[in-house]
C-alpha atoms as a PDB file:
ATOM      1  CA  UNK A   1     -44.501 -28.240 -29.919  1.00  0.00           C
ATOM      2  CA  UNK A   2     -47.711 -30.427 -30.218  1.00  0.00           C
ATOM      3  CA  UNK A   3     -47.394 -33.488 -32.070  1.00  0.00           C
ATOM      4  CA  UNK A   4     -48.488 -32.679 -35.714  1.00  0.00           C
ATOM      5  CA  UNK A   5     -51.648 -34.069 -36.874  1.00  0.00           C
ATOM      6  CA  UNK A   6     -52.508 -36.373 -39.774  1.00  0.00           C
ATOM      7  CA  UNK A   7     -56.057 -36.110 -41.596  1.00  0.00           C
ATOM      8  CA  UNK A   8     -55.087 -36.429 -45.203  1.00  0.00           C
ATOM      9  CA  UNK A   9     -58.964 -35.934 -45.892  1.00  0.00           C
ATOM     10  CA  UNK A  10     -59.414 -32.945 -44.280  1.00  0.00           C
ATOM     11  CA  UNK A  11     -56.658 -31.472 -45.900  1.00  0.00           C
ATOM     12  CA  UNK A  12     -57.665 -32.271 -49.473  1.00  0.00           C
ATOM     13  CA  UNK A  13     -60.852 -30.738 -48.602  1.00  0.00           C
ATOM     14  CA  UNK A  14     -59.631 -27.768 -47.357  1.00  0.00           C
ATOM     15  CA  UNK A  15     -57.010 -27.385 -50.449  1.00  0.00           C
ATOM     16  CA  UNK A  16     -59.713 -28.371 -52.670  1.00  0.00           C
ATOM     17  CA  UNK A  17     -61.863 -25.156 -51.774  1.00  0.00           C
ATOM     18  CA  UNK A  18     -61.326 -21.443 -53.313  1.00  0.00           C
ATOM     19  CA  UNK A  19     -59.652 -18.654 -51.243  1.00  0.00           C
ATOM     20  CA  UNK A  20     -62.472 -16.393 -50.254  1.00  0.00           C
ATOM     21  CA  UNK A  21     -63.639 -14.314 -47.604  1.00  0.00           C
ATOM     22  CA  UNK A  22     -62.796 -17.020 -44.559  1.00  0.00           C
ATOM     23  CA  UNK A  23     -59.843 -19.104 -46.271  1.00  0.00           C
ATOM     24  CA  UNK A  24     -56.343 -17.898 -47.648  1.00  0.00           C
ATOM     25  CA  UNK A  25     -53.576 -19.993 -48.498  1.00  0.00           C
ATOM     26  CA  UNK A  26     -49.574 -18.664 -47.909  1.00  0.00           C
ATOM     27  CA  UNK A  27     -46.883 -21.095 -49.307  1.00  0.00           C
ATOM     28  CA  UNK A  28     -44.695 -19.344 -46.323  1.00  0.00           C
ATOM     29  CA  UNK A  29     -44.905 -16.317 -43.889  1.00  0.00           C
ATOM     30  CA  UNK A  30     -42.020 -14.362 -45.215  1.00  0.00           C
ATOM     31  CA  UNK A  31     -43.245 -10.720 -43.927  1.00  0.00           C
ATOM     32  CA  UNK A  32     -44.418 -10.502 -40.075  1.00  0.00           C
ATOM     33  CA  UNK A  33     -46.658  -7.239 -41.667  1.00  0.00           C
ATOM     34  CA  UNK A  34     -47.795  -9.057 -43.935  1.00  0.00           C
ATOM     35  CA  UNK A  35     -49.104 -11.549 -42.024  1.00  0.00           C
ATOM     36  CA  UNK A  36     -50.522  -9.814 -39.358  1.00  0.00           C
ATOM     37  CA  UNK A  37     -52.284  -7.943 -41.809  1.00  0.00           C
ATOM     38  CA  UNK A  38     -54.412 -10.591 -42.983  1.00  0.00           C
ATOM     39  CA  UNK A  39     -54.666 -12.197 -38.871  1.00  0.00           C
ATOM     40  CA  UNK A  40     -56.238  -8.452 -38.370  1.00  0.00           C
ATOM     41  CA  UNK A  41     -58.478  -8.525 -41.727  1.00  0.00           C
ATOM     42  CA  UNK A  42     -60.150 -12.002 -40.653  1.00  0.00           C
ATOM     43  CA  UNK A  43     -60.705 -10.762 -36.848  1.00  0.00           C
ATOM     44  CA  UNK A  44     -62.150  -7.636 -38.089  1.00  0.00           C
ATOM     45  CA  UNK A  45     -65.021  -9.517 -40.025  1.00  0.00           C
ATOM     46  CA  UNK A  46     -66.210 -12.941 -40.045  1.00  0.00           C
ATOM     47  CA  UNK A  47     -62.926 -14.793 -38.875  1.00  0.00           C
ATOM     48  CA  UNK A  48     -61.282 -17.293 -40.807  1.00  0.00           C
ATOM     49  CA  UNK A  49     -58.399 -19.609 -41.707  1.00  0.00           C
ATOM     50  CA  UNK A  50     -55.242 -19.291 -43.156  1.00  0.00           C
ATOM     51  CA  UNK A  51     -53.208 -22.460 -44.228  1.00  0.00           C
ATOM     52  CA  UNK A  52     -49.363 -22.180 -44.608  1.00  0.00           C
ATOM     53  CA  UNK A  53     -47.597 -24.084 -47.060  1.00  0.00           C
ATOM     54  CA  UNK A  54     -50.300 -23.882 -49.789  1.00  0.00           C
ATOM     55  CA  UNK A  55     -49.774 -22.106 -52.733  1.00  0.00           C
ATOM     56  CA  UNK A  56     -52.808 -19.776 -54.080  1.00  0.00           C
ATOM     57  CA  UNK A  57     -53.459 -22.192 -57.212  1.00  0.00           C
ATOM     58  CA  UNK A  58     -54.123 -25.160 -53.997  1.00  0.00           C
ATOM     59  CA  UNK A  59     -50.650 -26.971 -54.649  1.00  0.00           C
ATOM     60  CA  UNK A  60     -49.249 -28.711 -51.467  1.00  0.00           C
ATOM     61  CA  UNK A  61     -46.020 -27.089 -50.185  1.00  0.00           C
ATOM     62  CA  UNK A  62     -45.128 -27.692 -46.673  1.00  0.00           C
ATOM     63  CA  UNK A  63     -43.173 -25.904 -44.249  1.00  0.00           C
ATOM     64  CA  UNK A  64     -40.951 -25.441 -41.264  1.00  0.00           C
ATOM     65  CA  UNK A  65     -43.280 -25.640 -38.598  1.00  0.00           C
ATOM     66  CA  UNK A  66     -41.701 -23.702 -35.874  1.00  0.00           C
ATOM     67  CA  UNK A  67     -40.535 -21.149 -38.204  1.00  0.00           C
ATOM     68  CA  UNK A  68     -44.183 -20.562 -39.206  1.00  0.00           C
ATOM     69  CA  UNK A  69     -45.106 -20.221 -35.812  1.00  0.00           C
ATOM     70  CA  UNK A  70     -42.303 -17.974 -34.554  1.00  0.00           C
ATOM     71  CA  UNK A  71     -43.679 -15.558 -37.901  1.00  0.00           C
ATOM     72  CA  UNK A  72     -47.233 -15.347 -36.521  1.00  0.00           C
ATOM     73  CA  UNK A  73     -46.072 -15.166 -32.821  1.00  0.00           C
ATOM     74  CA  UNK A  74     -44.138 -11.879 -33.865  1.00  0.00           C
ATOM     75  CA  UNK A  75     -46.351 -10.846 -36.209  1.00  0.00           C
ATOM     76  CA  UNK A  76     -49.259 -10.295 -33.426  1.00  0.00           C
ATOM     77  CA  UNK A  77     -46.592  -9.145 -30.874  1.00  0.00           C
ATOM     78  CA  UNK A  78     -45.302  -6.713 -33.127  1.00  0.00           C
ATOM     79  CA  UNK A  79     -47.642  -5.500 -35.584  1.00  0.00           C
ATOM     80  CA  UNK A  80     -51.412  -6.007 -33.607  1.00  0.00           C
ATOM     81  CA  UNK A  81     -52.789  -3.568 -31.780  1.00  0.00           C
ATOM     82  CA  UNK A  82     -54.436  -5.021 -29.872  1.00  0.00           C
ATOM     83  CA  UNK A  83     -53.301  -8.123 -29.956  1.00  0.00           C
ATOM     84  CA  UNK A  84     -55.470 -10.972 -32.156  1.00  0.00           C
ATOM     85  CA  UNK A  85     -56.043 -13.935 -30.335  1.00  0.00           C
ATOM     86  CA  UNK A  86     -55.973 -17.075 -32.729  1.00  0.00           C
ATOM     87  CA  UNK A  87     -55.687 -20.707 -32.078  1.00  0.00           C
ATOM     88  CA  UNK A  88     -53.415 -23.079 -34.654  1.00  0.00           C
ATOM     89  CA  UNK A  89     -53.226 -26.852 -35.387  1.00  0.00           C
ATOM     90  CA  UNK A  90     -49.836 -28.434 -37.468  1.00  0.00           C
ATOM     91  CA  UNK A  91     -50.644 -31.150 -40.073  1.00  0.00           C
ATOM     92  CA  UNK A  92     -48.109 -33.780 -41.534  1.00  0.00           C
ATOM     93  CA  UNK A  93     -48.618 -35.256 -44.190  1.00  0.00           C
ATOM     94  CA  UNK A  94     -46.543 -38.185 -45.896  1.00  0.00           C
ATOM     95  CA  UNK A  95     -49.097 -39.547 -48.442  1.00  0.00           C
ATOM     96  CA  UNK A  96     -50.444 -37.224 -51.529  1.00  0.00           C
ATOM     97  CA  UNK A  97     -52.492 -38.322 -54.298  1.00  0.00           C
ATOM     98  CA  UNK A  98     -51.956 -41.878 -52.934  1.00  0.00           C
ATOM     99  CA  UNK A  99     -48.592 -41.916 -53.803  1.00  0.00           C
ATOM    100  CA  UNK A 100     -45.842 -41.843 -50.209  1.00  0.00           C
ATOM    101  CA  UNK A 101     -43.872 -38.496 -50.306  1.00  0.00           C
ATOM    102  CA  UNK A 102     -40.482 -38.742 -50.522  1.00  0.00           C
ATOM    103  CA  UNK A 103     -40.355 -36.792 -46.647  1.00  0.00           C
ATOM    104  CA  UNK A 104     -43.311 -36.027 -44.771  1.00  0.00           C
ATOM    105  CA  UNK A 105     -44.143 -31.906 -45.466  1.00  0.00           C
ATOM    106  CA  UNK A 106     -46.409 -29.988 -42.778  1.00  0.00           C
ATOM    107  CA  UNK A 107     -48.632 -27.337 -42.310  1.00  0.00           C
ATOM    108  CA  UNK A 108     -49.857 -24.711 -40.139  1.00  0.00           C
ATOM    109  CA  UNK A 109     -53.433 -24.086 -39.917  1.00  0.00           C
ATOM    110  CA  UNK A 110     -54.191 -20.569 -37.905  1.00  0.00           C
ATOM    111  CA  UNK A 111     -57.879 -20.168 -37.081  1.00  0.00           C
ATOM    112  CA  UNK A 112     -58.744 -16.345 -36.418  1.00  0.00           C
ATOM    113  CA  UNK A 113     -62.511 -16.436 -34.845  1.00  0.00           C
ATOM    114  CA  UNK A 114     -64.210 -13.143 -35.790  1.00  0.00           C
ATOM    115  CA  UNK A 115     -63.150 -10.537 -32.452  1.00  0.00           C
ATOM    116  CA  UNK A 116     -65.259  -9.579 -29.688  1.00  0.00           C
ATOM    117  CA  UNK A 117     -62.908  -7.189 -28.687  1.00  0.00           C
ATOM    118  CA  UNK A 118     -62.291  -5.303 -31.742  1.00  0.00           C
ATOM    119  CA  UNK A 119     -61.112  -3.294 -33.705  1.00  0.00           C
ATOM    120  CA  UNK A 120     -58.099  -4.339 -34.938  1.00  0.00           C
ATOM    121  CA  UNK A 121     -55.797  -2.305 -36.528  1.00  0.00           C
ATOM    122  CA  UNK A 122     -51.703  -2.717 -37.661  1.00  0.00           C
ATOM    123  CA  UNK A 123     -49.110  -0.718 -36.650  1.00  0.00           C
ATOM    124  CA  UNK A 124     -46.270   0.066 -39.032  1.00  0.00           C
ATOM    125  CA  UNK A 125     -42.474   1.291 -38.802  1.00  0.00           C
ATOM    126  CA  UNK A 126     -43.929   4.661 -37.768  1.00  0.00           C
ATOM    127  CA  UNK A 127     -46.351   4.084 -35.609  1.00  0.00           C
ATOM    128  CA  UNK A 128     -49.550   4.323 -37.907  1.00  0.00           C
ATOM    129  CA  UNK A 129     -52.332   2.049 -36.983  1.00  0.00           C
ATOM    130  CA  UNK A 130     -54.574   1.092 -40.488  1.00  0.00           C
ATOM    131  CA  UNK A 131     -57.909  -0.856 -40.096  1.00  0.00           C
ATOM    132  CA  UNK A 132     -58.324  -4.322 -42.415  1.00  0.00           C
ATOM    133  CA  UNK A 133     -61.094  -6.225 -43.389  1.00  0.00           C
ATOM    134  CA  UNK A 134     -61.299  -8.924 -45.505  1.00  0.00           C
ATOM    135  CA  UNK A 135     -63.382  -8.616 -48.890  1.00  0.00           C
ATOM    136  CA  UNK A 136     -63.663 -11.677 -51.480  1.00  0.00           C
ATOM    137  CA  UNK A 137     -60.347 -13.134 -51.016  1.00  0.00           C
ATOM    138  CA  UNK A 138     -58.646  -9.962 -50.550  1.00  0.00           C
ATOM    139  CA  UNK A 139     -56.840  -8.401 -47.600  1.00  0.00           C
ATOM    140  CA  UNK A 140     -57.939  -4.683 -47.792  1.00  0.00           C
ATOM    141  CA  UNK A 141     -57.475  -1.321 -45.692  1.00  0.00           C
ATOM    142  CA  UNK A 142     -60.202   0.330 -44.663  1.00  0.00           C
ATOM    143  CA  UNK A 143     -61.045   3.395 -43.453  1.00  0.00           C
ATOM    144  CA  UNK A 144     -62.650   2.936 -39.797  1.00  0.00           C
ATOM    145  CA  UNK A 145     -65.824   4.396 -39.248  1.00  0.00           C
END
């Protein structure tokens, strides 16, 4: 694992902004489909980031960073067809509102650049492949053209 990075700045600006069409916050990844519907969404338009261990209201989580990363890692594996390619950064942070956190808490920045080799779609249980794009700050199938 790379070494986690601290820019307490950067991440207040980031939490600071409104999900929308290029940013969603997850508090965890709890679904691998779930997940790698929103991965798919972002590649399929204008790419994006999603930060794990924020809620949706902005409020400073944390997670278990190779548990995160083990989610997404399946998620594209099992679920992406074809597979999104997506880079990630981990963030620690142990200071919050100036006041020292009682343990550091981290998170998991995935940046999805918008595909050149596209479409993307996600396969369920059955084998069904469904086409995502992201609208607003919603995750939503789509028929493909």
């Amino acid at each position: 694992m790379n070494l986690p990075k601290k820019n307490n700045d950067f991440i207040k600006k980031v939490i600071s902004r409104q999900e929308g069409p290029q940013l969603d916050f997850k508090q965890n990844l709890s679904s691998q489909s779930k997940i790698a519907k929103t991965i798919v969404a972002f590649a399929n338009t204008e790419g994006g980031t999603i930060v794990v261990g924020v809620s949706d209201k902005g409020k400073l989580i944390g997670i278990d960073i190779e548990e995160e990363k083990y989610m997404v890692e399946e998620a594209i594996k099992n679920y992406c067809t074809p597979p999104v390619a997506l880079t990630y950064d981990f963030y620690e942070i142990d200071y919050w509102e100036e006041e020292k956190l009682p343990e550091e808490k981290y998170l998991l920045f995935l940046q999805i650049p918008k595909s050149i080799l596209g479409p993307h779609f996600v396969r369920d249980g059955n084998g069904k492949l469904t086409y995502y794009i992201r609208s607003k700050d919603k995750t939503i199938p789509k028929i493909y053209p």
